[in-house]
PDB file of N, CA and C in Angstrom:
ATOM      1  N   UNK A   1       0.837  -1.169   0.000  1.00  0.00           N
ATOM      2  CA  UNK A   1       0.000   0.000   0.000  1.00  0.00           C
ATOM      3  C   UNK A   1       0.882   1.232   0.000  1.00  0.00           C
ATOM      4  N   UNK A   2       0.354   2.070  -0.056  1.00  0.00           N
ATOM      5  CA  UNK A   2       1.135   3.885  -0.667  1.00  0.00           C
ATOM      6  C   UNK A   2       0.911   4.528   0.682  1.00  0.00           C
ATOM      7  N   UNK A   3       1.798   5.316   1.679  1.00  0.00           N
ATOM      8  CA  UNK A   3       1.352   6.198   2.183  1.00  0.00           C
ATOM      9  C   UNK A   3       0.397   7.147   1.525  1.00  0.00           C
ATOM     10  N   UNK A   4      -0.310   6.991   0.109  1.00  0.00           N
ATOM     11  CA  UNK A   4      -1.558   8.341   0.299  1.00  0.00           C
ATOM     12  C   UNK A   4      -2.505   7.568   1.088  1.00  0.00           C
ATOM     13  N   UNK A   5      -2.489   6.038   0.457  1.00  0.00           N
ATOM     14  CA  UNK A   5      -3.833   5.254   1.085  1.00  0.00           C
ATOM     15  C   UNK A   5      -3.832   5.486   2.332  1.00  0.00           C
ATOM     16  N   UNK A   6      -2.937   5.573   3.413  1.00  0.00           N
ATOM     17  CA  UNK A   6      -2.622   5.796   4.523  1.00  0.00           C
ATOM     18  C   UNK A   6      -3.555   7.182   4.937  1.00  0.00           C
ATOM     19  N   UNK A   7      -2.697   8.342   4.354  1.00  0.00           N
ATOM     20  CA  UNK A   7      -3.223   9.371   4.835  1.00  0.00           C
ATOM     21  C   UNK A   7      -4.787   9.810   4.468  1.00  0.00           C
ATOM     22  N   UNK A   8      -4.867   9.385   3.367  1.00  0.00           N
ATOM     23  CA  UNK A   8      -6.782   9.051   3.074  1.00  0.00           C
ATOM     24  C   UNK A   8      -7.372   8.859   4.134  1.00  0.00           C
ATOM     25  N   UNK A   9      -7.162   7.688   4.836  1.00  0.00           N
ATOM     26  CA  UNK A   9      -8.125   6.877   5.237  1.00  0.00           C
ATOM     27  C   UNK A   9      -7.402   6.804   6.799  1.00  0.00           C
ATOM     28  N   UNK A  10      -6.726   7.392   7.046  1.00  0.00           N
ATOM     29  CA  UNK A  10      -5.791   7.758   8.349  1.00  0.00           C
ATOM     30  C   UNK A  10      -6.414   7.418   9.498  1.00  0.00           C
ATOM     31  N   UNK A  11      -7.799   7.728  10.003  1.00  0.00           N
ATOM     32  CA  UNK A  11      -8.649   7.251  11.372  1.00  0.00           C
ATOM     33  C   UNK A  11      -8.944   5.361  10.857  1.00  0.00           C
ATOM     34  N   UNK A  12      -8.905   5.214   9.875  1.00  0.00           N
ATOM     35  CA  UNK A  12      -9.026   3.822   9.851  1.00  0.00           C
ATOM     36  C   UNK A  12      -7.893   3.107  10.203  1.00  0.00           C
ATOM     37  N   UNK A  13      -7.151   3.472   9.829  1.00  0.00           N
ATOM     38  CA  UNK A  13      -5.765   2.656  10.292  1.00  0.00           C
ATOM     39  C   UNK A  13      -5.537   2.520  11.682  1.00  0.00           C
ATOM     40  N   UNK A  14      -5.793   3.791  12.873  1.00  0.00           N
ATOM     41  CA  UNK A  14      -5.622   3.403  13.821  1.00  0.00           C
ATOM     42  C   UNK A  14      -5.649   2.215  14.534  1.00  0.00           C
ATOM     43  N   UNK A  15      -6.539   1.678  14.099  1.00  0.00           N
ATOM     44  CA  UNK A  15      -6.312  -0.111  14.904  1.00  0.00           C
ATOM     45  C   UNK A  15      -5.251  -1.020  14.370  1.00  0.00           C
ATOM     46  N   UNK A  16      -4.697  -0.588  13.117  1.00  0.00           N
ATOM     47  CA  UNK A  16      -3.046  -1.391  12.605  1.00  0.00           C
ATOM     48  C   UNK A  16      -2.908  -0.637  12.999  1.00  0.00           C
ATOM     49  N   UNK A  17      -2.143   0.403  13.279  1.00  0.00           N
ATOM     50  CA  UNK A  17      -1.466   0.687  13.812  1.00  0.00           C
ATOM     51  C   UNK A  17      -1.225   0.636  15.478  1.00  0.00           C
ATOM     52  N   UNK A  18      -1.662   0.696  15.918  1.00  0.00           N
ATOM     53  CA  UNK A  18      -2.106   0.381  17.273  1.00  0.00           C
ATOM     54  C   UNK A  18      -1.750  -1.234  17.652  1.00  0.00           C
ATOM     55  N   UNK A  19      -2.024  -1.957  16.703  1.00  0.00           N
ATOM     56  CA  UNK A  19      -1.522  -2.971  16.557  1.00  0.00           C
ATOM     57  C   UNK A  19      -0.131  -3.524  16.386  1.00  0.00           C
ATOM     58  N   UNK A  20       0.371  -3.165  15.517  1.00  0.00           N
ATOM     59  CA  UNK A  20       1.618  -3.144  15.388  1.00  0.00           C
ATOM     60  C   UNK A  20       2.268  -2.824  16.562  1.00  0.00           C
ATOM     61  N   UNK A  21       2.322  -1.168  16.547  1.00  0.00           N
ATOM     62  CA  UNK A  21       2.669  -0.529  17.723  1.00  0.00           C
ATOM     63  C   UNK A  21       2.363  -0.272  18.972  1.00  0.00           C
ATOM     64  N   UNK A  22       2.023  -1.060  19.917  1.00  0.00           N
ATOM     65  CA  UNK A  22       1.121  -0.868  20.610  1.00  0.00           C
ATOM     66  C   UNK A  22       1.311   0.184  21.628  1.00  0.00           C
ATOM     67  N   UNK A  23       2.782   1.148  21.440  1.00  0.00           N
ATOM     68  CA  UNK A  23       2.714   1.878  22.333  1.00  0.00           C
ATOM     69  C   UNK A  23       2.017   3.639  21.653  1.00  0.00           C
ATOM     70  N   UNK A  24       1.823   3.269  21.018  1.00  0.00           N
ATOM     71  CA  UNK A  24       0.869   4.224  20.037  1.00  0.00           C
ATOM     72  C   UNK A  24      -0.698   4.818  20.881  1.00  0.00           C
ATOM     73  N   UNK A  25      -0.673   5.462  20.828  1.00  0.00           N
ATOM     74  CA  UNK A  25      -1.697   6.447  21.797  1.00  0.00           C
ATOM     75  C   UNK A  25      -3.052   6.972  20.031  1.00  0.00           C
ATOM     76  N   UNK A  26      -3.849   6.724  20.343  1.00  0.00           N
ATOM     77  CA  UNK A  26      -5.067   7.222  19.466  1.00  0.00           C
ATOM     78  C   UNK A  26      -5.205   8.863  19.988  1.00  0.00           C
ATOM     79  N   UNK A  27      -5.029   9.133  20.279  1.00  0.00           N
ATOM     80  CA  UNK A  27      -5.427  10.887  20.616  1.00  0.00           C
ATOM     81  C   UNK A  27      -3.911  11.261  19.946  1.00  0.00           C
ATOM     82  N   UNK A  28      -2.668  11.127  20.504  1.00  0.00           N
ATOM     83  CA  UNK A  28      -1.650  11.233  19.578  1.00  0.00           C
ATOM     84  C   UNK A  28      -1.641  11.061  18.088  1.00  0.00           C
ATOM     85  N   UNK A  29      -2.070   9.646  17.581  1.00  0.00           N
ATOM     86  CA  UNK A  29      -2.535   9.857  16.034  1.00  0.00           C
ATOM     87  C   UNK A  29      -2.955  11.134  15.433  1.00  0.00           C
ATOM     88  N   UNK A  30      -4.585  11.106  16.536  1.00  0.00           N
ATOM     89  CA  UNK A  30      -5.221  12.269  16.058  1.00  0.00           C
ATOM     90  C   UNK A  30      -4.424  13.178  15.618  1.00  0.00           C
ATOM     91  N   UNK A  31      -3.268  13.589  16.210  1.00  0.00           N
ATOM     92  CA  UNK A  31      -2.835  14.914  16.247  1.00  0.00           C
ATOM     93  C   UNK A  31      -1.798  14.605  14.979  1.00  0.00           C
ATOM     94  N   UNK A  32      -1.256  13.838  14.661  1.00  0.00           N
ATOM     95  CA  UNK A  32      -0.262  13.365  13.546  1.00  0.00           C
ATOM     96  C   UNK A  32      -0.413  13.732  12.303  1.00  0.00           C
ATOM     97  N   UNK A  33      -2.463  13.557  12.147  1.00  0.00           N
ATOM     98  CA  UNK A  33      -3.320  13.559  10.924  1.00  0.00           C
ATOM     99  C   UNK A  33      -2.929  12.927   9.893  1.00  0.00           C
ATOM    100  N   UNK A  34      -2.067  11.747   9.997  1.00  0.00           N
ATOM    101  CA  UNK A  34      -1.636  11.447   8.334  1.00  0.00           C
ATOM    102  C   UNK A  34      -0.566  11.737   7.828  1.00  0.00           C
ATOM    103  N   UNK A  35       0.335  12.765   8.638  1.00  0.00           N
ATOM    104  CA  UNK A  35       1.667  13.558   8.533  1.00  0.00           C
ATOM    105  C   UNK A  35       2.831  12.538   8.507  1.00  0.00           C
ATOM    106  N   UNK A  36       3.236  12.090   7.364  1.00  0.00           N
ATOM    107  CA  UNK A  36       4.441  10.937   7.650  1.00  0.00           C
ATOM    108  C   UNK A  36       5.470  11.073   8.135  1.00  0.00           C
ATOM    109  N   UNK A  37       5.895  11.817   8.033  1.00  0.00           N
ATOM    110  CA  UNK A  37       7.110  12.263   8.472  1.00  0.00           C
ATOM    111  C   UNK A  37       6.752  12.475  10.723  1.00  0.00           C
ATOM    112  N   UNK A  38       5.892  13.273  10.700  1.00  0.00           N
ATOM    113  CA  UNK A  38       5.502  13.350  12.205  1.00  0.00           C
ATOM    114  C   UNK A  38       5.344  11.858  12.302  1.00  0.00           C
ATOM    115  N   UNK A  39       4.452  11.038  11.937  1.00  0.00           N
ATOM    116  CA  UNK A  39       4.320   9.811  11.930  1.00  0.00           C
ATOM    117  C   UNK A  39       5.464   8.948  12.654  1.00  0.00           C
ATOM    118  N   UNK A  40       6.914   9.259  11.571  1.00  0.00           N
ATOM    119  CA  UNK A  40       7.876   9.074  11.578  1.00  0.00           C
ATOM    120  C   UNK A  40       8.752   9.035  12.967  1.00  0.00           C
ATOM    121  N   UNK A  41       8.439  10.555  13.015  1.00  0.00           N
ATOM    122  CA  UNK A  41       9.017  10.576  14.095  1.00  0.00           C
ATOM    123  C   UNK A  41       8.204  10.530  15.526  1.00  0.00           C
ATOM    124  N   UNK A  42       6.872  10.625  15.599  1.00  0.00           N
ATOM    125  CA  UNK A  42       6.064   9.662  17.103  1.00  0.00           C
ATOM    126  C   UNK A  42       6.662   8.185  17.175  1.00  0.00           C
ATOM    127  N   UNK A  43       6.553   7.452  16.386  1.00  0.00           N
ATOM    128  CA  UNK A  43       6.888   6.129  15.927  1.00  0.00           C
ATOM    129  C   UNK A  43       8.157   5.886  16.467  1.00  0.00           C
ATOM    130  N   UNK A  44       9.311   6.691  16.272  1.00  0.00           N
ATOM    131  CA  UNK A  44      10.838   6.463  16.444  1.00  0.00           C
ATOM    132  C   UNK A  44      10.829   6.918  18.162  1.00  0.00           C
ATOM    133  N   UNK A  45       9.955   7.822  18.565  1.00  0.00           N
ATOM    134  CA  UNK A  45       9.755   8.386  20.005  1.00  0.00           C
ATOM    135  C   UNK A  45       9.336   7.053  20.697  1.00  0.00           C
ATOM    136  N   UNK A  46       8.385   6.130  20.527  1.00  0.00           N
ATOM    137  CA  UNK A  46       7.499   5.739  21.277  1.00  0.00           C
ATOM    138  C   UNK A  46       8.145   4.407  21.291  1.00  0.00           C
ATOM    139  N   UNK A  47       8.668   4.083  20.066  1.00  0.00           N
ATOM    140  CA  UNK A  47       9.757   2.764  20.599  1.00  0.00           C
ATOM    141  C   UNK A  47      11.030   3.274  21.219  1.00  0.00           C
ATOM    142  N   UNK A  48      11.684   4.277  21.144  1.00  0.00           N
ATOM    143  CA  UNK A  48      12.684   4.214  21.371  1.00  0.00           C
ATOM    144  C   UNK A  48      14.144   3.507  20.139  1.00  0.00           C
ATOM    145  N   UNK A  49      13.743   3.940  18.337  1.00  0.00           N
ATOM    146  CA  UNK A  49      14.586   3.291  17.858  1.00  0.00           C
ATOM    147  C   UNK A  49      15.012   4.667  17.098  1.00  0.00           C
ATOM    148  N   UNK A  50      15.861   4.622  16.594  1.00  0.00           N
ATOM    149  CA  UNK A  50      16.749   5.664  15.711  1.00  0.00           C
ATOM    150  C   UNK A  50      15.716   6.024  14.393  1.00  0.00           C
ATOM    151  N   UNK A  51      15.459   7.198  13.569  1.00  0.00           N
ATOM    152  CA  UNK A  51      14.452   7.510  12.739  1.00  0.00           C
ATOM    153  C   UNK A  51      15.143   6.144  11.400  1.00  0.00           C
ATOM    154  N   UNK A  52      16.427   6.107  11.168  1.00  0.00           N
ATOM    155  CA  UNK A  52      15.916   5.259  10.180  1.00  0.00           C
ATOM    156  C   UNK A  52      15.544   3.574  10.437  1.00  0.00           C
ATOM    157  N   UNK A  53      16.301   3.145  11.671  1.00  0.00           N
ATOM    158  CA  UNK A  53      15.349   1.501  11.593  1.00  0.00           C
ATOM    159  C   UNK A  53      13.738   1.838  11.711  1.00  0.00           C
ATOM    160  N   UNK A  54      13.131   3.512  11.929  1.00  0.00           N
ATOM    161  CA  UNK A  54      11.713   3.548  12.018  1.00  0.00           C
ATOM    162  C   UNK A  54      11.204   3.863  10.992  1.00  0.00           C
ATOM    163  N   UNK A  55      11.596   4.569   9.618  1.00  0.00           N
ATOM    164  CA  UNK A  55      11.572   4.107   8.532  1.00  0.00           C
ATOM    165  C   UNK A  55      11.536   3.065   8.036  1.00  0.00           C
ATOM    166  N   UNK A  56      12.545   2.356   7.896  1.00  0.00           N
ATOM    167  CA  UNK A  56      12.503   0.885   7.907  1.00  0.00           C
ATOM    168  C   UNK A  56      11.380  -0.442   7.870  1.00  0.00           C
ATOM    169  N   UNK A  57      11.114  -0.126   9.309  1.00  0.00           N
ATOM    170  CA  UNK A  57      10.216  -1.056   9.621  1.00  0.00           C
ATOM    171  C   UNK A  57       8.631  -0.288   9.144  1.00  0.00           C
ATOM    172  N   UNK A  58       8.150   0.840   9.243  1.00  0.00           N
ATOM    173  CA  UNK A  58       7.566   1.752   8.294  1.00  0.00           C
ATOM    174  C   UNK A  58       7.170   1.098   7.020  1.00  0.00           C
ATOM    175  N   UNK A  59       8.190   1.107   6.111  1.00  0.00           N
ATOM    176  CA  UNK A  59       8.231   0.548   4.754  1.00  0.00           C
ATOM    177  C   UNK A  59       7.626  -0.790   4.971  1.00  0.00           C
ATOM    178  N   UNK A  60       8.153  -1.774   5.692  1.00  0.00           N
ATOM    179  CA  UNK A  60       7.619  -3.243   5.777  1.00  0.00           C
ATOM    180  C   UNK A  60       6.285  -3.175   5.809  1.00  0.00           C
ATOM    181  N   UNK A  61       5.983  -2.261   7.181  1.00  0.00           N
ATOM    182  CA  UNK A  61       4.565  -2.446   7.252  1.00  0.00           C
ATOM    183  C   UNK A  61       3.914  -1.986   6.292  1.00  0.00           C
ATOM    184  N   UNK A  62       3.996  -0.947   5.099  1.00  0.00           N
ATOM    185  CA  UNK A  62       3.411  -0.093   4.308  1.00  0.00           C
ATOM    186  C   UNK A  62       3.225  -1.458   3.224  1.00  0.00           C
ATOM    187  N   UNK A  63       4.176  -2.114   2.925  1.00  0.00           N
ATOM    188  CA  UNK A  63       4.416  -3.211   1.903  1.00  0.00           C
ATOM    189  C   UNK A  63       3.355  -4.346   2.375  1.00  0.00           C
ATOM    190  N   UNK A  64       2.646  -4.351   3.257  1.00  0.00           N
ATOM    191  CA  UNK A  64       2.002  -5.637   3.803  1.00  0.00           C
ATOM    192  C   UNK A  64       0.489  -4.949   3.122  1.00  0.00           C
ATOM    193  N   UNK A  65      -0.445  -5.851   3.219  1.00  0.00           N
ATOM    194  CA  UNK A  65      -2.120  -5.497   2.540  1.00  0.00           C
ATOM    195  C   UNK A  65      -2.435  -4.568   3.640  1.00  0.00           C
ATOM    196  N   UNK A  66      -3.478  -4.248   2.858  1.00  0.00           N
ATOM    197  CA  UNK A  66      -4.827  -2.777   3.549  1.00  0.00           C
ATOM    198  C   UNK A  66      -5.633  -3.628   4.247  1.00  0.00           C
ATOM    199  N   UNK A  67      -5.361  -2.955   5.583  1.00  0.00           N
ATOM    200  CA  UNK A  67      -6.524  -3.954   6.586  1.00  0.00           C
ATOM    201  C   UNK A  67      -8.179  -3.897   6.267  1.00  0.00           C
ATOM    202  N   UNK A  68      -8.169  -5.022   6.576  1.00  0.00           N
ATOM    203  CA  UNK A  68      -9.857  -5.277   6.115  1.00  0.00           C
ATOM    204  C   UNK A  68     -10.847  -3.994   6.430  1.00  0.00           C
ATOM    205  N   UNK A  69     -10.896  -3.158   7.767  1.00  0.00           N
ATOM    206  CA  UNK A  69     -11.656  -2.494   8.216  1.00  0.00           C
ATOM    207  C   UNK A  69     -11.124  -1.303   7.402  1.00  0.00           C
ATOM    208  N   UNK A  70     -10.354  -1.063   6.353  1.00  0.00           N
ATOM    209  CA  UNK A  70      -9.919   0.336   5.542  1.00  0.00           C
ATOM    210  C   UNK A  70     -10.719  -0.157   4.591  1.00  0.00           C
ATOM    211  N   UNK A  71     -10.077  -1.381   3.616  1.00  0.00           N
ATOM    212  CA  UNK A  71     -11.455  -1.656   2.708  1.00  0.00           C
ATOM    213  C   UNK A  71     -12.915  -1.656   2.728  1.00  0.00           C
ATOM    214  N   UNK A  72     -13.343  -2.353   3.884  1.00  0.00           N
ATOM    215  CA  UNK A  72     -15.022  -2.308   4.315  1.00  0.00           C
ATOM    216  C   UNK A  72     -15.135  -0.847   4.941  1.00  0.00           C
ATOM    217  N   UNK A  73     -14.550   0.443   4.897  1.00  0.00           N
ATOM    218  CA  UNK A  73     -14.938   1.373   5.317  1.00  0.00           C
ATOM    219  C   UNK A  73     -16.098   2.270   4.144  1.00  0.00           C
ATOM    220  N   UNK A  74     -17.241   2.654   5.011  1.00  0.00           N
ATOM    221  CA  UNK A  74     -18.032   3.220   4.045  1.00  0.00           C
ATOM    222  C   UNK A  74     -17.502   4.186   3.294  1.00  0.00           C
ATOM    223  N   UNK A  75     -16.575   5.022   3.351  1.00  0.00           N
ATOM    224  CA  UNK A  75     -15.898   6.263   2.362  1.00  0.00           C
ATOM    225  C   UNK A  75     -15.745   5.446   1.150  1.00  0.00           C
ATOM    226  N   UNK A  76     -14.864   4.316   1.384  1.00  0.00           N
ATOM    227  CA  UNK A  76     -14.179   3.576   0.560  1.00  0.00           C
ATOM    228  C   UNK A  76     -15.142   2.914  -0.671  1.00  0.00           C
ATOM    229  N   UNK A  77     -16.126   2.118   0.139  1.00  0.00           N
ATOM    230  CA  UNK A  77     -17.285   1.642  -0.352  1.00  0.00           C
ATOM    231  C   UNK A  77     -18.074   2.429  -1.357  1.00  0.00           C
ATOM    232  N   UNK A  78     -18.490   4.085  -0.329  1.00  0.00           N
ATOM    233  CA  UNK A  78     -18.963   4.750  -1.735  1.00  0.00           C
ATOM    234  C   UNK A  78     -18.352   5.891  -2.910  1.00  0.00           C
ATOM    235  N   UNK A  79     -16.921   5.692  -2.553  1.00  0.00           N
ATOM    236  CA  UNK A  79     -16.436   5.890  -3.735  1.00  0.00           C
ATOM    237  C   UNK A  79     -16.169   4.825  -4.549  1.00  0.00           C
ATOM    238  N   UNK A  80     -15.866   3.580  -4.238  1.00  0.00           N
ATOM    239  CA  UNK A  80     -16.254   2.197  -5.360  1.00  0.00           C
ATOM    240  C   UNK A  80     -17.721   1.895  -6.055  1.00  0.00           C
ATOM    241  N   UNK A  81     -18.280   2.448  -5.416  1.00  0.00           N
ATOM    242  CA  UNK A  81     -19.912   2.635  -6.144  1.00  0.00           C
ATOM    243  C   UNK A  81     -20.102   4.048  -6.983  1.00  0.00           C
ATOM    244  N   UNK A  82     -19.324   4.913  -6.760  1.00  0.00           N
ATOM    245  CA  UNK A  82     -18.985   5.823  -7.579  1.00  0.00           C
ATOM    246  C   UNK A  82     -18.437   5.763  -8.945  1.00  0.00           C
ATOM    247  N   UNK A  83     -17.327   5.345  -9.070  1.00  0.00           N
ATOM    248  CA  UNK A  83     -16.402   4.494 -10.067  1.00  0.00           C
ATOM    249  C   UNK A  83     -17.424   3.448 -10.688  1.00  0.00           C
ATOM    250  N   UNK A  84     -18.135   2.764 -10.237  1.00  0.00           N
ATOM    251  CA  UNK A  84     -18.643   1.799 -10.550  1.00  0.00           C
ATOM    252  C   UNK A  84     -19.936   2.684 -12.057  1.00  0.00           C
ATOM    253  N   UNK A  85     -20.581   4.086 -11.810  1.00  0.00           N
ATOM    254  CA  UNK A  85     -21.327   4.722 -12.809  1.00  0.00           C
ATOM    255  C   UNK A  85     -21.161   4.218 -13.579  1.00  0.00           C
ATOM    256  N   UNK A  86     -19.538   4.427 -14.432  1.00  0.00           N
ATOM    257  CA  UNK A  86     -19.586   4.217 -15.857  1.00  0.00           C
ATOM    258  C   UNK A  86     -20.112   2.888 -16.589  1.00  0.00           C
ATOM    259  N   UNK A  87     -20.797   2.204 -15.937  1.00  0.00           N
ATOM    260  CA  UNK A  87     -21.421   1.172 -16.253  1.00  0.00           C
ATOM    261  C   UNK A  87     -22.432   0.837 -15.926  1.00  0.00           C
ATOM    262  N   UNK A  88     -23.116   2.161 -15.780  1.00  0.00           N
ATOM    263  CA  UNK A  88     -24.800   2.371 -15.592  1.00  0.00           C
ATOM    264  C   UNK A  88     -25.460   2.772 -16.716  1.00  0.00           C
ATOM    265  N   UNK A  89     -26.236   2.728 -16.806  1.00  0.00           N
ATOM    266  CA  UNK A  89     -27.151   3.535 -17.957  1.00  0.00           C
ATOM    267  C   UNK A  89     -27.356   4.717 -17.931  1.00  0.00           C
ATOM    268  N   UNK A  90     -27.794   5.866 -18.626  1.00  0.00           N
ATOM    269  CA  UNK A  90     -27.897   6.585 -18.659  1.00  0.00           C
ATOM    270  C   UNK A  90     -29.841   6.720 -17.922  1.00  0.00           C
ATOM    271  N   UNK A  91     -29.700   7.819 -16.913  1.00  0.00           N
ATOM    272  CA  UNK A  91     -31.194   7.748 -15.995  1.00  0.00           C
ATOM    273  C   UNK A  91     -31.270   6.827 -14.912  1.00  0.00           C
ATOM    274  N   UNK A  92     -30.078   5.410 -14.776  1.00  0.00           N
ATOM    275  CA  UNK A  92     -30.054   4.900 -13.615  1.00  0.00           C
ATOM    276  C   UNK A  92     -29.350   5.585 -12.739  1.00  0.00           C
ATOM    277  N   UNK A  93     -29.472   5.377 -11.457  1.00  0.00           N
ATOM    278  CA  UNK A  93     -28.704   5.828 -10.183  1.00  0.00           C
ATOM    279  C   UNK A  93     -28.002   4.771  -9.986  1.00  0.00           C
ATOM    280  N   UNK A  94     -26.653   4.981 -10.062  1.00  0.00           N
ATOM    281  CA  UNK A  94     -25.610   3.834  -9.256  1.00  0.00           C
ATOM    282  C   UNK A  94     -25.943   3.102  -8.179  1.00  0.00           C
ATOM    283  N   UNK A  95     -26.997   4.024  -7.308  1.00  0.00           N
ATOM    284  CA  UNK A  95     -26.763   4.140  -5.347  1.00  0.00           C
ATOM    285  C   UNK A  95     -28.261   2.581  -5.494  1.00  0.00           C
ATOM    286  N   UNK A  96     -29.161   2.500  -6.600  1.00  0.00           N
ATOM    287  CA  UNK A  96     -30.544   2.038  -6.375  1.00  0.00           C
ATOM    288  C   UNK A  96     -29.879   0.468  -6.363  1.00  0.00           C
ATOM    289  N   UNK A  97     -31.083  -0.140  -5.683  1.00  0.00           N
ATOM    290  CA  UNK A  97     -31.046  -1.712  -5.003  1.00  0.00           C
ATOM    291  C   UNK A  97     -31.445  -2.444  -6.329  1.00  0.00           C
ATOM    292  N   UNK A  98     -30.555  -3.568  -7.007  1.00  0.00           N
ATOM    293  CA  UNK A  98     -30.964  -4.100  -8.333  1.00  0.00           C
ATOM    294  C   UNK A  98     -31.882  -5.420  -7.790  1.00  0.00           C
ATOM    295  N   UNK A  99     -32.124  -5.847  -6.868  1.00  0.00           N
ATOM    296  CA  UNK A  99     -32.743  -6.801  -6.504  1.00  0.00           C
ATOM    297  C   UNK A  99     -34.187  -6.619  -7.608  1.00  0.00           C
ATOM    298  N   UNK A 100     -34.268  -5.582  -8.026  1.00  0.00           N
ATOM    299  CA  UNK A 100     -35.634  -5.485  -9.346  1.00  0.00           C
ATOM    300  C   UNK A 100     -35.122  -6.394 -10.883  1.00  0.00           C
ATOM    301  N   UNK A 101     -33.984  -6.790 -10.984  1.00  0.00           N
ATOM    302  CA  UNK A 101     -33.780  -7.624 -11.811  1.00  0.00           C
ATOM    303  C   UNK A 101     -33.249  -9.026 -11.792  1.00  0.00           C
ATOM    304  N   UNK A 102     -33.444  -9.620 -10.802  1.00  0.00           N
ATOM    305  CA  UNK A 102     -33.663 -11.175 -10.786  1.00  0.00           C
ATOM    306  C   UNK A 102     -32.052 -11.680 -10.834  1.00  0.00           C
ATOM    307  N   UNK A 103     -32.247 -12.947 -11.174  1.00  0.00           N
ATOM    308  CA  UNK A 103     -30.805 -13.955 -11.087  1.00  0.00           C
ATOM    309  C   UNK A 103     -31.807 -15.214 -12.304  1.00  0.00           C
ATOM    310  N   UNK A 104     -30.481 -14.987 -12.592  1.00  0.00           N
ATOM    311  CA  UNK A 104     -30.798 -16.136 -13.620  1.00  0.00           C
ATOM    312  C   UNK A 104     -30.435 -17.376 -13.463  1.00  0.00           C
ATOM    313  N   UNK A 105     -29.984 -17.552 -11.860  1.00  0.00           N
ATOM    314  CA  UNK A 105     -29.641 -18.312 -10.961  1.00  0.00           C
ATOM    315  C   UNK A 105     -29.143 -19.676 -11.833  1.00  0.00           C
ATOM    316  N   UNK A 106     -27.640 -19.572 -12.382  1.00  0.00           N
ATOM    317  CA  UNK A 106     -27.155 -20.515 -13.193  1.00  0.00           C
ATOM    318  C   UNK A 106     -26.625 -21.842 -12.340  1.00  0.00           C
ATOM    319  N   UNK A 107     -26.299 -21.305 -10.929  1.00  0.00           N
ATOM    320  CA  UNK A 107     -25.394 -22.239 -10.112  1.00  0.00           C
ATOM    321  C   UNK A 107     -26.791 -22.450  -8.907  1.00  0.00           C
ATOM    322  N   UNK A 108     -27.510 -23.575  -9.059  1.00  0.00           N
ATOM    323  CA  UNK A 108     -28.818 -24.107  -8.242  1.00  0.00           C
ATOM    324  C   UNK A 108     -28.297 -23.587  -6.802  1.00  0.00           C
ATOM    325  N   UNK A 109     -28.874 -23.338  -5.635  1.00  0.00           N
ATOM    326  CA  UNK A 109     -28.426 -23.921  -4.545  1.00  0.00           C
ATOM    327  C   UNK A 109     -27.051 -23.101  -3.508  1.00  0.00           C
ATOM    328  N   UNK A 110     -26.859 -21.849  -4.542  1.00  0.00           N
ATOM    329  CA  UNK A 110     -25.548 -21.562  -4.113  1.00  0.00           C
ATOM    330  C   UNK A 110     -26.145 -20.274  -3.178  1.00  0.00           C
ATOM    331  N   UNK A 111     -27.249 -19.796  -2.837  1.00  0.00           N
ATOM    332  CA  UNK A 111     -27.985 -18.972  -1.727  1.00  0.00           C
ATOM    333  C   UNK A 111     -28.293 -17.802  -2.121  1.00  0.00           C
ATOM    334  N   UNK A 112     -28.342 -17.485  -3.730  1.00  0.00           N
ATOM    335  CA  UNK A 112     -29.083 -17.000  -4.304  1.00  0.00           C
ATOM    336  C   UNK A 112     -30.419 -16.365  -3.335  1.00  0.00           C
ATOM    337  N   UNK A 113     -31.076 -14.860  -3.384  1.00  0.00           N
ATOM    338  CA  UNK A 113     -31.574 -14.984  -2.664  1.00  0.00           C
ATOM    339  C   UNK A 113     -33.539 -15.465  -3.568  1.00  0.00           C
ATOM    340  N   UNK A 114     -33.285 -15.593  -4.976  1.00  0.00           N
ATOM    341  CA  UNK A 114     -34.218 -16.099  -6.179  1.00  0.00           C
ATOM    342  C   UNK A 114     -34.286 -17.073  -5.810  1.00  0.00           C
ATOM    343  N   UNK A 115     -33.429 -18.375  -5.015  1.00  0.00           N
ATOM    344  CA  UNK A 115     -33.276 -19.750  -5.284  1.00  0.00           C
ATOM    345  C   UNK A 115     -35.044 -20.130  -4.626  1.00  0.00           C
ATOM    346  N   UNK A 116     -35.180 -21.060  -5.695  1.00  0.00           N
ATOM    347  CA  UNK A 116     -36.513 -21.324  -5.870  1.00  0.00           C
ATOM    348  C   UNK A 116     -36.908 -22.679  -4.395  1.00  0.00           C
ATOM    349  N   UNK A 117     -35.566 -23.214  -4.235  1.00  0.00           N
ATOM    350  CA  UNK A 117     -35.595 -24.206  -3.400  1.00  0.00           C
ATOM    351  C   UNK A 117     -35.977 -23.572  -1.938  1.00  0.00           C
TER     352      UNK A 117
END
């Protein structure tokens, strides 16, 4: 992942991070806002390691996946339903419930909520 995704979505991360770090304070975050470099250096404060092994280990963690609760975050969600328009029709709303057009339910049984069974 990119530090922008980071600073985007910055109150979501608090729980990786917090995780990771557990000497990491959430009201401190607050105050960080996303700031990498401050980041940087709370991070190098709160363990007690030199700024670049806190870089370092920084990078590792940045290199690992986007925690589940950043993806399932509603921002996230409705800007993917956003993006998603260009493959609406023209006069549909992205945001409306398609449950008005059925399943052609190819795979019997699989919990479909059409399944006839």
């Amino acid at each position: 992942m990119r530090w922008s995704n980071v600073q985007a979505n910055w109150p979501a991360f608090y729980e990786a991070i917090t995780e990771k770090w557990p000497e990491a304070d959430e009201d401190e975050l607050d105050e960080i806002d996303g700031d990498q470099r401050a980041f940087i250096r709370y991070i190098a404060e709160v363990t007690g390691q030199e700024i670049a092994e806190t870089k370092d280990e920084i990078r590792e963690w940045l290199a690992g996946e986007i925690p589940s609760d950043v993806v399932m975050d509603p921002i996230h969600d409705g800007h993917s339903l956003a993006l998603s328009a260009k493959f609406v029709g023209e006069g549909e709303d992205e945001y409306d419930d398609d449950a008005r057009f059925g399943d052609d339910d190819e795979i019997r049984g699989d919990g479909d909520l059409n399944d006839p069974r």
